[in-house]
C-alpha atoms as a PDB file:
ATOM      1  CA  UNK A   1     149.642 -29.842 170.664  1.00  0.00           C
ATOM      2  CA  UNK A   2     148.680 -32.761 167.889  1.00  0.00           C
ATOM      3  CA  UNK A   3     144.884 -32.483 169.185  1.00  0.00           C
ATOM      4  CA  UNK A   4     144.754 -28.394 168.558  1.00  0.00           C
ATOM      5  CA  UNK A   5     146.289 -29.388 165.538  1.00  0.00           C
ATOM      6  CA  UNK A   6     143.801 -31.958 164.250  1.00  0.00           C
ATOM      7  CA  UNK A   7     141.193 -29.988 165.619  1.00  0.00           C
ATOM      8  CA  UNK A   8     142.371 -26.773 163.621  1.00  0.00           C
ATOM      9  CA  UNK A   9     142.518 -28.486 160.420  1.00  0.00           C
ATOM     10  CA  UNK A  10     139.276 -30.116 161.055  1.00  0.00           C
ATOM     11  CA  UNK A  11     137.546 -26.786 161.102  1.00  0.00           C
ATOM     12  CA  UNK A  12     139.120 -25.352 158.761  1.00  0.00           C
ATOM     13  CA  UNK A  13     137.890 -28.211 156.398  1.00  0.00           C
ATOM     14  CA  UNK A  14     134.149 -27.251 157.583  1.00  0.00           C
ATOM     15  CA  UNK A  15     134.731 -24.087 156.812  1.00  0.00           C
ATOM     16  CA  UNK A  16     135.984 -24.869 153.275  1.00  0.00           C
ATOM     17  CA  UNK A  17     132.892 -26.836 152.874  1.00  0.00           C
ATOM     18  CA  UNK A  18     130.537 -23.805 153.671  1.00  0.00           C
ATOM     19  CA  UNK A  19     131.941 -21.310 151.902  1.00  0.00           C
ATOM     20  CA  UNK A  20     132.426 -23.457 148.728  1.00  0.00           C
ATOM     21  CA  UNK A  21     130.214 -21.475 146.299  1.00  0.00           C
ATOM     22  CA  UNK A  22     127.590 -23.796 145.260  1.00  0.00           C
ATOM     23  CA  UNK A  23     126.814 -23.547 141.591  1.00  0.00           C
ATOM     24  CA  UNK A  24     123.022 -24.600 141.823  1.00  0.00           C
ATOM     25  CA  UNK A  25     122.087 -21.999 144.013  1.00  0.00           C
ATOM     26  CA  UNK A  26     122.931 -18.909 142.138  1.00  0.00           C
ATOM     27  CA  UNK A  27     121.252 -16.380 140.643  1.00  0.00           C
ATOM     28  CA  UNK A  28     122.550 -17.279 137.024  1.00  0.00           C
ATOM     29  CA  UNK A  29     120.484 -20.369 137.518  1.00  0.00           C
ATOM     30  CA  UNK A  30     117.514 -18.598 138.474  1.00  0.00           C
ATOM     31  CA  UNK A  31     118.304 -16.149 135.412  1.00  0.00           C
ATOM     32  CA  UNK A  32     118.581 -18.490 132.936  1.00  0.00           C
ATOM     33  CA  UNK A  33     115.872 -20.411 134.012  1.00  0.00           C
ATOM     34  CA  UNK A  34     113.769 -17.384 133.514  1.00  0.00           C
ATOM     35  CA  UNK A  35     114.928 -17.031 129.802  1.00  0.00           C
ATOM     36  CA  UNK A  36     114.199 -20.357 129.374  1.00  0.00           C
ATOM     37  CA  UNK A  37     110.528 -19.957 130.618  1.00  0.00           C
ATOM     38  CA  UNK A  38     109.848 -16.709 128.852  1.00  0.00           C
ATOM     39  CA  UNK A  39     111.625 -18.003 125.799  1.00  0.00           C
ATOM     40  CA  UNK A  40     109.403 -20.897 125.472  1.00  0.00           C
ATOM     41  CA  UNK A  41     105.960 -18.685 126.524  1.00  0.00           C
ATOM     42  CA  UNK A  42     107.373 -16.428 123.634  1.00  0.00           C
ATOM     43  CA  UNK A  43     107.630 -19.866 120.759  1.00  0.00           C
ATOM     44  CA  UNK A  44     104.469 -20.839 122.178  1.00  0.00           C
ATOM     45  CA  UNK A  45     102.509 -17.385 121.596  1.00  0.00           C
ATOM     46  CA  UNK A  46     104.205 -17.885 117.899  1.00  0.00           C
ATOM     47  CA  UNK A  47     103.067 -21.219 117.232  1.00  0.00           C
ATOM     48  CA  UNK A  48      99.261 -21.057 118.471  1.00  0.00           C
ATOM     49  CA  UNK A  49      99.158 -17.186 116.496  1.00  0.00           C
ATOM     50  CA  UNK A  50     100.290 -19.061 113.229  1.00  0.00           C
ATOM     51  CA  UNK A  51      97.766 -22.194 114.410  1.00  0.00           C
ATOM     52  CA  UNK A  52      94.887 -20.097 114.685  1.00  0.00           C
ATOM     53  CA  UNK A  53      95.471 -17.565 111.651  1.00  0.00           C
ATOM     54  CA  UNK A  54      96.385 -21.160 109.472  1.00  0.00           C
ATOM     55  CA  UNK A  55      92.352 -22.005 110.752  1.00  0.00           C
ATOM     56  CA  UNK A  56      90.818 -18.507 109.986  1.00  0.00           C
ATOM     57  CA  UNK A  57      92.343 -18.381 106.474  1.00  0.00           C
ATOM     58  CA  UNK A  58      90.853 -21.881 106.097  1.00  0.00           C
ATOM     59  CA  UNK A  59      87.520 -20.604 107.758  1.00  0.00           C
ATOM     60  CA  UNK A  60      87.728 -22.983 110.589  1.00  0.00           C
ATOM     61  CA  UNK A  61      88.469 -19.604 113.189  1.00  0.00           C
ATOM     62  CA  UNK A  62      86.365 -16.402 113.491  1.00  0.00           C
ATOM     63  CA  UNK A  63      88.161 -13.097 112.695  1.00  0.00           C
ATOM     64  CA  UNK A  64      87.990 -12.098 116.092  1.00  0.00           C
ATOM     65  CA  UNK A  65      90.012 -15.065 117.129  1.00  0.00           C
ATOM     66  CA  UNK A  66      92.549 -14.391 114.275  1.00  0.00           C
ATOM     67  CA  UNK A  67      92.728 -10.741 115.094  1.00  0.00           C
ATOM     68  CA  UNK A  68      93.541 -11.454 118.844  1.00  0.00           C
ATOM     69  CA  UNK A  69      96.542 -14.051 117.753  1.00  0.00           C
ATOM     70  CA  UNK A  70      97.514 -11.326 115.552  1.00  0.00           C
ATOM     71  CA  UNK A  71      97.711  -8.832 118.162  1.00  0.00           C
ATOM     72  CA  UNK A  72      99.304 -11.213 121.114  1.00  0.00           C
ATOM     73  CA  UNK A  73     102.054 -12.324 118.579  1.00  0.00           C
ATOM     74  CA  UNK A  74     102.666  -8.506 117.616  1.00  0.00           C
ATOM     75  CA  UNK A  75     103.134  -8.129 121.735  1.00  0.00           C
ATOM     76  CA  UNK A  76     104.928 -10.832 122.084  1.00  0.00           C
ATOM     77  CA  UNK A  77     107.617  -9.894 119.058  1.00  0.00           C
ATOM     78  CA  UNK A  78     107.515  -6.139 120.457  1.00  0.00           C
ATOM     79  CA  UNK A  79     108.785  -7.644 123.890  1.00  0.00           C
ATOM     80  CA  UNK A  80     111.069  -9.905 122.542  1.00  0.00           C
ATOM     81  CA  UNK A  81     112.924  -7.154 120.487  1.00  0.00           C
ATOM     82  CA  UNK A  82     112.994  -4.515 123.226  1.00  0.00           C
ATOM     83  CA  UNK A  83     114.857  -7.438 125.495  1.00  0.00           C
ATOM     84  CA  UNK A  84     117.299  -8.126 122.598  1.00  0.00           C
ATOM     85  CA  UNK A  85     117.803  -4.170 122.595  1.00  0.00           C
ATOM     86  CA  UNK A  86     118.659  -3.846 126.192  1.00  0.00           C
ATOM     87  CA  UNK A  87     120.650  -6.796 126.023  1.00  0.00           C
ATOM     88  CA  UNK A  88     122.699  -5.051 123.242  1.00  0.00           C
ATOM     89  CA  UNK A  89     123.064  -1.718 124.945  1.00  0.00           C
ATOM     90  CA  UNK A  90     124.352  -4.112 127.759  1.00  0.00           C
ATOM     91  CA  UNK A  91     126.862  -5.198 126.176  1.00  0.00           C
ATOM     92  CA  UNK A  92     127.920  -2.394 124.410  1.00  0.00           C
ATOM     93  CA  UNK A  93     128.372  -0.789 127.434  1.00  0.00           C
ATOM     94  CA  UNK A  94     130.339  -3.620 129.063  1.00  0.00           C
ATOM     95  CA  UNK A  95     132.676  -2.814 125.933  1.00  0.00           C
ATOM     96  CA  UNK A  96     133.060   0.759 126.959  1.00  0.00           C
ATOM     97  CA  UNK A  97     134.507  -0.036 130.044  1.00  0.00           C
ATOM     98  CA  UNK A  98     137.718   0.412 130.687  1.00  0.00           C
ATOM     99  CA  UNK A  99     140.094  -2.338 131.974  1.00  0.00           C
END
């Protein structure tokens, strides 16, 4: 009876170790690396807009290169509030549910 014993516990050990959630793997991971990304494509559309309107107001950039930064920032800003919105209605919804 000590073998089945051993044995059991054995297993059951290996079976701990599998279904241990593993924190690396999840999609939160995945999720916020993804904010991460578009967060920094988002500063990044900011900074070379403000770059290349900086070089048309000093006449180094031609107004159709300004007028394109304008209009990818504008897009950029536009997507960046509609996410905030949705992840506000989230939210508020989470707070409507009841408990």
């Amino acid at each position: 009876m000590d073998v089945k014993a051993t044995l059991a516990s054995q297993l059951y050990s290996q079976a701990q170790a599998v279904a241990r959630p593993d924190p690396d793997a999840g999609k939160s991971a995945k999720a916020s690396e993804a904010f991460r990304a578009a967060s920094e494509d988002f500063m990044e559309t900011l900074r070379a807009g403000e770059a290349t309107v900086t070089a048309g107001l000093a006449g180094r950039a031609d107004p159709q290169a300004v007028v394109e930064a304008l209009a990818a920032t504008e897009l950029a800003v536009q997507t960046a509030v509609a996410v905030r919105d949705k992840v506000v209605e989230a939210y508020q919804e989470i707070l409507r549910m009841p408990v």
